[in-house]
C-alpha atoms as a PDB file:
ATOM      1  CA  UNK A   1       0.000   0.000   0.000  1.00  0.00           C
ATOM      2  CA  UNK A   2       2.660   2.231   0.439  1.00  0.00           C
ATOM      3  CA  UNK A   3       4.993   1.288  -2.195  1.00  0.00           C
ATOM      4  CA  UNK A   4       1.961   2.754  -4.300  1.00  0.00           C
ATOM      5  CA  UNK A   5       1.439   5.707  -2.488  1.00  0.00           C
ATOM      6  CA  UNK A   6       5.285   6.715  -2.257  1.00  0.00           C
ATOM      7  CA  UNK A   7       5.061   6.035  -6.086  1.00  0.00           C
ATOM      8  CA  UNK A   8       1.769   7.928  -6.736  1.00  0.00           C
ATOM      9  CA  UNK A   9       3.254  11.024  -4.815  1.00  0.00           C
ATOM     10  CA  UNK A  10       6.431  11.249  -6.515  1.00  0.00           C
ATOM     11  CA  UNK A  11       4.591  11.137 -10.177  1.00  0.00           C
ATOM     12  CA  UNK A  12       1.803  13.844  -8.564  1.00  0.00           C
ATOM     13  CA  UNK A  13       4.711  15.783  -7.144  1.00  0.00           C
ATOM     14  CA  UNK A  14       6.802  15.797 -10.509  1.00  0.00           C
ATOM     15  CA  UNK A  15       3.540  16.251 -12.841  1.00  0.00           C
ATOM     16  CA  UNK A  16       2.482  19.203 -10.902  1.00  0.00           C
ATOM     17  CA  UNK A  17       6.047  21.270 -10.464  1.00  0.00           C
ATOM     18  CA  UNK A  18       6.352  20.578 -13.859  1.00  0.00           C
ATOM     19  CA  UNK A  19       3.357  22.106 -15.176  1.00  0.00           C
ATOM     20  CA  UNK A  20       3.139  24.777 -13.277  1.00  0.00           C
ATOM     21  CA  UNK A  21       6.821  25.631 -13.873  1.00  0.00           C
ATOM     22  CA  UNK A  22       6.608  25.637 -17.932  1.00  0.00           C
ATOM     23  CA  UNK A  23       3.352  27.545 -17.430  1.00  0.00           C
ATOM     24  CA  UNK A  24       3.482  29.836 -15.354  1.00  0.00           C
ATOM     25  CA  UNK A  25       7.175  29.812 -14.489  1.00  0.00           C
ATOM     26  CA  UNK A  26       6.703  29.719 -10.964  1.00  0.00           C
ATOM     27  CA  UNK A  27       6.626  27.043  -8.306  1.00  0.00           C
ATOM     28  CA  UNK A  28       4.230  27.486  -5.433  1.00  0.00           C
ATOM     29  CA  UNK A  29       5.230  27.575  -1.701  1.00  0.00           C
ATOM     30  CA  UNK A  30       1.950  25.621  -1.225  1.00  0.00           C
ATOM     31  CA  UNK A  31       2.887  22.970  -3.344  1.00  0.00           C
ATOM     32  CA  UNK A  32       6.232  22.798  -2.061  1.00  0.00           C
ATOM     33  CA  UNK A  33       5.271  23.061   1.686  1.00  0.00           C
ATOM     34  CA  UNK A  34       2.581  20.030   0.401  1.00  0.00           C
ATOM     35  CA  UNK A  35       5.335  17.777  -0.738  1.00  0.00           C
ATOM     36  CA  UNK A  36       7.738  18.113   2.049  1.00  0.00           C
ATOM     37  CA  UNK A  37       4.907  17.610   5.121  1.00  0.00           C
ATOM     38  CA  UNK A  38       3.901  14.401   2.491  1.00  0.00           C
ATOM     39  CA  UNK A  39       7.632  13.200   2.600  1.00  0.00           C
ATOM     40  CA  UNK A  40       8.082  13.664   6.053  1.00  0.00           C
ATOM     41  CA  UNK A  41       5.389  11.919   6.781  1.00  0.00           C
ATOM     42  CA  UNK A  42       6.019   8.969   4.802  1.00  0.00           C
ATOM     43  CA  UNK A  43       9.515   8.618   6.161  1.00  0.00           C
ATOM     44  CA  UNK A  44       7.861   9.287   9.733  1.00  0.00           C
ATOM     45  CA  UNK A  45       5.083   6.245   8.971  1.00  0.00           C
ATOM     46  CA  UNK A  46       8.161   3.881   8.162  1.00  0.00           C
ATOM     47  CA  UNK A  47      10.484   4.831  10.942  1.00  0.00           C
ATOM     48  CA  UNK A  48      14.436   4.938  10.685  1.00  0.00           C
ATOM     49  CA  UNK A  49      15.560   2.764   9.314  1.00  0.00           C
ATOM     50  CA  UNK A  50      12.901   1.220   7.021  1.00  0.00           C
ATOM     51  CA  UNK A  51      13.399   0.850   3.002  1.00  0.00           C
ATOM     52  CA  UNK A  52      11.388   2.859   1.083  1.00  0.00           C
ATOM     53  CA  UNK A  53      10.083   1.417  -2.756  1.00  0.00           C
ATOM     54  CA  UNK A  54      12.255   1.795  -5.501  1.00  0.00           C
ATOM     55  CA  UNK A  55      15.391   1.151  -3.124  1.00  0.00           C
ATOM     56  CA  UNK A  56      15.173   4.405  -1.950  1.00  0.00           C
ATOM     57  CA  UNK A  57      16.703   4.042   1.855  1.00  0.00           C
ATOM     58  CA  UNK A  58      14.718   5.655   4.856  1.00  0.00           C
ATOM     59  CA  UNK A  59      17.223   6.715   6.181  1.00  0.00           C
ATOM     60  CA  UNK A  60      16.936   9.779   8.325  1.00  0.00           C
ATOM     61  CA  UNK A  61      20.436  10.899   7.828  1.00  0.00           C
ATOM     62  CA  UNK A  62      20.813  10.305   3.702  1.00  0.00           C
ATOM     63  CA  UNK A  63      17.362  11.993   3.919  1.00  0.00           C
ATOM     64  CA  UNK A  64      18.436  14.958   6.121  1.00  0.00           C
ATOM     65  CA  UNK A  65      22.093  15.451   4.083  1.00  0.00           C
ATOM     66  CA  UNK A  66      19.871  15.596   0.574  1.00  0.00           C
ATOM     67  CA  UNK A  67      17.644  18.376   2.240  1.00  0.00           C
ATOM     68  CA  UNK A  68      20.515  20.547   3.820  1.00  0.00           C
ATOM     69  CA  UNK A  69      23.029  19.978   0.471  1.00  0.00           C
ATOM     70  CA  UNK A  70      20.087  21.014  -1.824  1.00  0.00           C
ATOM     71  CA  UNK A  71      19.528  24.219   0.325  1.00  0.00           C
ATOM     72  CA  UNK A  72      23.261  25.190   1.410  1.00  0.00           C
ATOM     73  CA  UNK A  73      24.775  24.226  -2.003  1.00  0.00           C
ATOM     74  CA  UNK A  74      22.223  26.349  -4.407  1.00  0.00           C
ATOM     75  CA  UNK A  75      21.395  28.987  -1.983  1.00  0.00           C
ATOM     76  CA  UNK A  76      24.715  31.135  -3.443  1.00  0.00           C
ATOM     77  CA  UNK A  77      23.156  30.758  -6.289  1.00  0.00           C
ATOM     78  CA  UNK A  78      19.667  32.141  -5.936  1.00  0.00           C
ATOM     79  CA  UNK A  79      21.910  35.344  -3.965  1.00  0.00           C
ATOM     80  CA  UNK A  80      23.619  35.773  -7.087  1.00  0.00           C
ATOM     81  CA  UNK A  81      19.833  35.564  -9.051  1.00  0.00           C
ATOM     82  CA  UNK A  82      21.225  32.737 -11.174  1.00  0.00           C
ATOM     83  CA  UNK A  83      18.714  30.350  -9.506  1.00  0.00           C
ATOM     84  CA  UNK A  84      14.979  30.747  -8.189  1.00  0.00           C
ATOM     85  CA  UNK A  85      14.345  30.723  -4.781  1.00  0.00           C
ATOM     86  CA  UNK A  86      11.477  27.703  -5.497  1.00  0.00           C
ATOM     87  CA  UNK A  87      14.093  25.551  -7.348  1.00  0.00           C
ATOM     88  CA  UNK A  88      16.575  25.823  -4.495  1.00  0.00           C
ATOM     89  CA  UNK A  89      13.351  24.789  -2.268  1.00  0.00           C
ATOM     90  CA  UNK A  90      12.415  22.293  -4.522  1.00  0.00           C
ATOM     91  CA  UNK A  91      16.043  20.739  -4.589  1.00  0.00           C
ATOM     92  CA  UNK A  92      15.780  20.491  -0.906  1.00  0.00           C
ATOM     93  CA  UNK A  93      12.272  18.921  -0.973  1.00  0.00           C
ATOM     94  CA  UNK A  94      13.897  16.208  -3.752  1.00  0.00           C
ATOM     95  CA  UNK A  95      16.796  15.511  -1.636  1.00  0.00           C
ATOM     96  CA  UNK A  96      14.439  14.433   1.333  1.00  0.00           C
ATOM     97  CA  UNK A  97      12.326  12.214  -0.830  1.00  0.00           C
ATOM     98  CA  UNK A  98      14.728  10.040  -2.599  1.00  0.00           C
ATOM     99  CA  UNK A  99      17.448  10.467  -0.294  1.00  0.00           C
ATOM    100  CA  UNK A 100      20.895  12.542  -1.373  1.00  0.00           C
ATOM    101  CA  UNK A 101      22.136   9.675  -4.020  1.00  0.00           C
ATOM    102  CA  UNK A 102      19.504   9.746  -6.233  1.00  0.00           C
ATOM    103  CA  UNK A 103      18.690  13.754  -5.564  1.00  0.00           C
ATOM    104  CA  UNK A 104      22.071  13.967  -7.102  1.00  0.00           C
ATOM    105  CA  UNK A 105      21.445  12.155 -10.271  1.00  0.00           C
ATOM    106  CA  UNK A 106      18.495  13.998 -10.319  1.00  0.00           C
ATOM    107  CA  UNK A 107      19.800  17.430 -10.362  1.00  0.00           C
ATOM    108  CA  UNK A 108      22.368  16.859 -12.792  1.00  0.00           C
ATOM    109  CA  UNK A 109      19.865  15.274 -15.054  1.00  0.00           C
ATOM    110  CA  UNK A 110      17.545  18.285 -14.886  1.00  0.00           C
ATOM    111  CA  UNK A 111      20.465  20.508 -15.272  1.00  0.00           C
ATOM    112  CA  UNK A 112      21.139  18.927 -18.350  1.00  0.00           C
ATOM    113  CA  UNK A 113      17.807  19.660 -19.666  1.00  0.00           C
ATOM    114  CA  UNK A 114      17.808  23.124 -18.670  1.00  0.00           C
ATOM    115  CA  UNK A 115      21.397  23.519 -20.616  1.00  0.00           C
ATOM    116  CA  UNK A 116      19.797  21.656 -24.110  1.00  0.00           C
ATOM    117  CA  UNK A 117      16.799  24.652 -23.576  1.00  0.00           C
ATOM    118  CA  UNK A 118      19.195  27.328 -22.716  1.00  0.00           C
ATOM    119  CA  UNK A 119      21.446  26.420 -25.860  1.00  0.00           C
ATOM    120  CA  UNK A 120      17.867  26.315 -27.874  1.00  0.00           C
ATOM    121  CA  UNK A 121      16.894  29.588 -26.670  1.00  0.00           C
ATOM    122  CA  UNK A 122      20.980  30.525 -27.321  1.00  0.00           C
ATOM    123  CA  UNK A 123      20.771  29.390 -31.188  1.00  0.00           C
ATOM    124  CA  UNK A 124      17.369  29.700 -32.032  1.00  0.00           C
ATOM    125  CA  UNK A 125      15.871  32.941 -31.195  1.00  0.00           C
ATOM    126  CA  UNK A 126      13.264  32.833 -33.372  1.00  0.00           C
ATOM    127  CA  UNK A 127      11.599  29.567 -32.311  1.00  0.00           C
ATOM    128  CA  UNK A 128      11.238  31.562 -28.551  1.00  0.00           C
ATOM    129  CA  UNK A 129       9.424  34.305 -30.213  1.00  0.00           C
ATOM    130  CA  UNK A 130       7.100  32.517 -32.058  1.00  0.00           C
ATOM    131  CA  UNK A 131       6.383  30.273 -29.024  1.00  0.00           C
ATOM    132  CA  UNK A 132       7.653  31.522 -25.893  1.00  0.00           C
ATOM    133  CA  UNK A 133       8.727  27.923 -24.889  1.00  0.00           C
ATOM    134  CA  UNK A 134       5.701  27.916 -22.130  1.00  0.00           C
ATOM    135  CA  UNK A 135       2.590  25.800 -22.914  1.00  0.00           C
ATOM    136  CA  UNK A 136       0.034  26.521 -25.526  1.00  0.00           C
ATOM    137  CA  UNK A 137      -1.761  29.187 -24.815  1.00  0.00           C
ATOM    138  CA  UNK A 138       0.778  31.258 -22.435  1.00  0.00           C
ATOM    139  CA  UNK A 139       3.410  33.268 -23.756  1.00  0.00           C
ATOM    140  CA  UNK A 140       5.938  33.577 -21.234  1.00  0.00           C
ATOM    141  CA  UNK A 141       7.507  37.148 -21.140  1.00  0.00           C
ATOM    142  CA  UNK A 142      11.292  36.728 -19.499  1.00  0.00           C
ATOM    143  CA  UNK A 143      13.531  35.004 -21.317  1.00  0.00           C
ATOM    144  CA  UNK A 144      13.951  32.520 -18.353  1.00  0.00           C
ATOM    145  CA  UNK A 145      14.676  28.612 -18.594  1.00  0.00           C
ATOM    146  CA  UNK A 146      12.002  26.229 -15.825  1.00  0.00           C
ATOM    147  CA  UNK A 147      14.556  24.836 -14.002  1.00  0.00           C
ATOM    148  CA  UNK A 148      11.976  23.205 -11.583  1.00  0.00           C
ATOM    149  CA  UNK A 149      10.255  21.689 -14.749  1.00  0.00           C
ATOM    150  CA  UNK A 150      13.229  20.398 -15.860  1.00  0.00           C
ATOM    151  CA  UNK A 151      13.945  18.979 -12.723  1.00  0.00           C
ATOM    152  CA  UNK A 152      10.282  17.136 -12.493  1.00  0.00           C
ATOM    153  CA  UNK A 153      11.127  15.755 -15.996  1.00  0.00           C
ATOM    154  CA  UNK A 154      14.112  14.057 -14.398  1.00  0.00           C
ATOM    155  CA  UNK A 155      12.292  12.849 -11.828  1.00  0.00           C
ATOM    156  CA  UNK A 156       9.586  11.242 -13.655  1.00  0.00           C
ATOM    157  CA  UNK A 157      12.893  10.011 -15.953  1.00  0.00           C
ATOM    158  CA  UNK A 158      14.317   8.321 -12.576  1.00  0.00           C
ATOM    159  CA  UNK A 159      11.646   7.466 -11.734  1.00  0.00           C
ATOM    160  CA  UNK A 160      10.536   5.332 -14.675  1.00  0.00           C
ATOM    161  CA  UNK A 161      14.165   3.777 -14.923  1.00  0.00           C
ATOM    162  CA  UNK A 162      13.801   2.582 -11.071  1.00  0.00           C
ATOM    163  CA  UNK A 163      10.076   1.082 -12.643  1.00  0.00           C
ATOM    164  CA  UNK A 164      11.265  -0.462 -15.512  1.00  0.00           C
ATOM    165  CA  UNK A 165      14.606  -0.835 -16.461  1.00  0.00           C
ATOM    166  CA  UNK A 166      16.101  -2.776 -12.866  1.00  0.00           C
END
C-alpha cells in the first residue's frame, strides 16, 4: 500500500512542479510546503531505518544530508539571481524524498535539460518568439529557462528507470 502511495506522490509531485513551472514559471510555496509535510510523513510512517520502494533508503540521515546539500549548495546561487528561490526549495524537498544519491542524479539530469533549452533559446531565437517555450496558450515574457520543470522531468525520468529498467 505504500509502495503505491510513495510512487503515486512522486509522479503527482513531478507532474504538478512541472506544469506549473513551464506555465506559469513559478513554483508554489503551497505545493512545495505540500510535498515536504507528504515526505516527512512517509519517512515518519516507516520509521528509521525502514526501506522505502524503488530502493530508496529511509534513512533519516541520507534523507536529512539531501535536504541541507540542496539548500546550502544552491542557496549562493539564488543570492547571485542565477537560480529561483522555489528551485533551491524544490532541490531540498527532492533531496528528502529520494534520499541525497539519487537527488544527485536527479539534479544533474535536470540541469542537463535546462542547458539543451538554454542552448535552444541561445541558437534559435526565433523559435522563442514565435512560441515563448511555455505551454500553448501562455506566452511567457522573461527570457527565463524552468529549471523546476526540468527537474520534475528528471524525476519522472528516474523514476521510470527505477520502474522499468532494474
Amino acid at each position: 500500500m505504500l509502495y503505491f502511495f510513495y510512487i503515486y506522490s512522486l509522479l503527482f509531485f513531478s507532474i504538478s512542479i512541472a506544469y506549473s513551472d513551464f506555465k506559469y514559471r513559478k513554483i508554489p510555496n503551497s505545493l512545495l510546503i505540500l510535498f515536504l509535510l507528504l515526505f516527512l510523513g512517509i519517512r515518519l510512517v516507516l520509521g528509521f531505518q525502514a526501506e522505502l520502494p524503488l530502493g530508496v533508503v529511509s534513512n533519516w540521515a541520507q534523507a536529512g544530508l539531501g535536504f541541507m546539500a540542496g539548500l546550502l549548495l544552491f542557496f549562493p546561487l539564488w543570492i547571485m539571481r542565477q537560480m529561483g528561490a522555489a528551485d533551491v526549495k524544490l532541490i531540498a524537498v527532492l533531496g528528502l524524498a529520494v534520499g541525497w544519491q539519487a537527488g544527485v542524479l536527479i539534479v544533474l539530469g535536470g540541469s542537463l535539460l535546462a542547458g539543451v533549452h538554454a542552448l535552444v533559446l541561445v541558437l534559435l531565437p526565433n523559435v522563442e518568439k514565435k512560441y515563448g517555450f511555455s505551454l500553448p496558450g501562455l506566452r511567457v515574457k522573461a527570457r527565463s529557462i524552468p529549471l523546476g520543470a526540468w527537474l520534475a522531468v528528471a524525476l519522472l525520468g528516474w523514476l521510470w528507470m527505477q520502474l522499468y529498467i532494474k
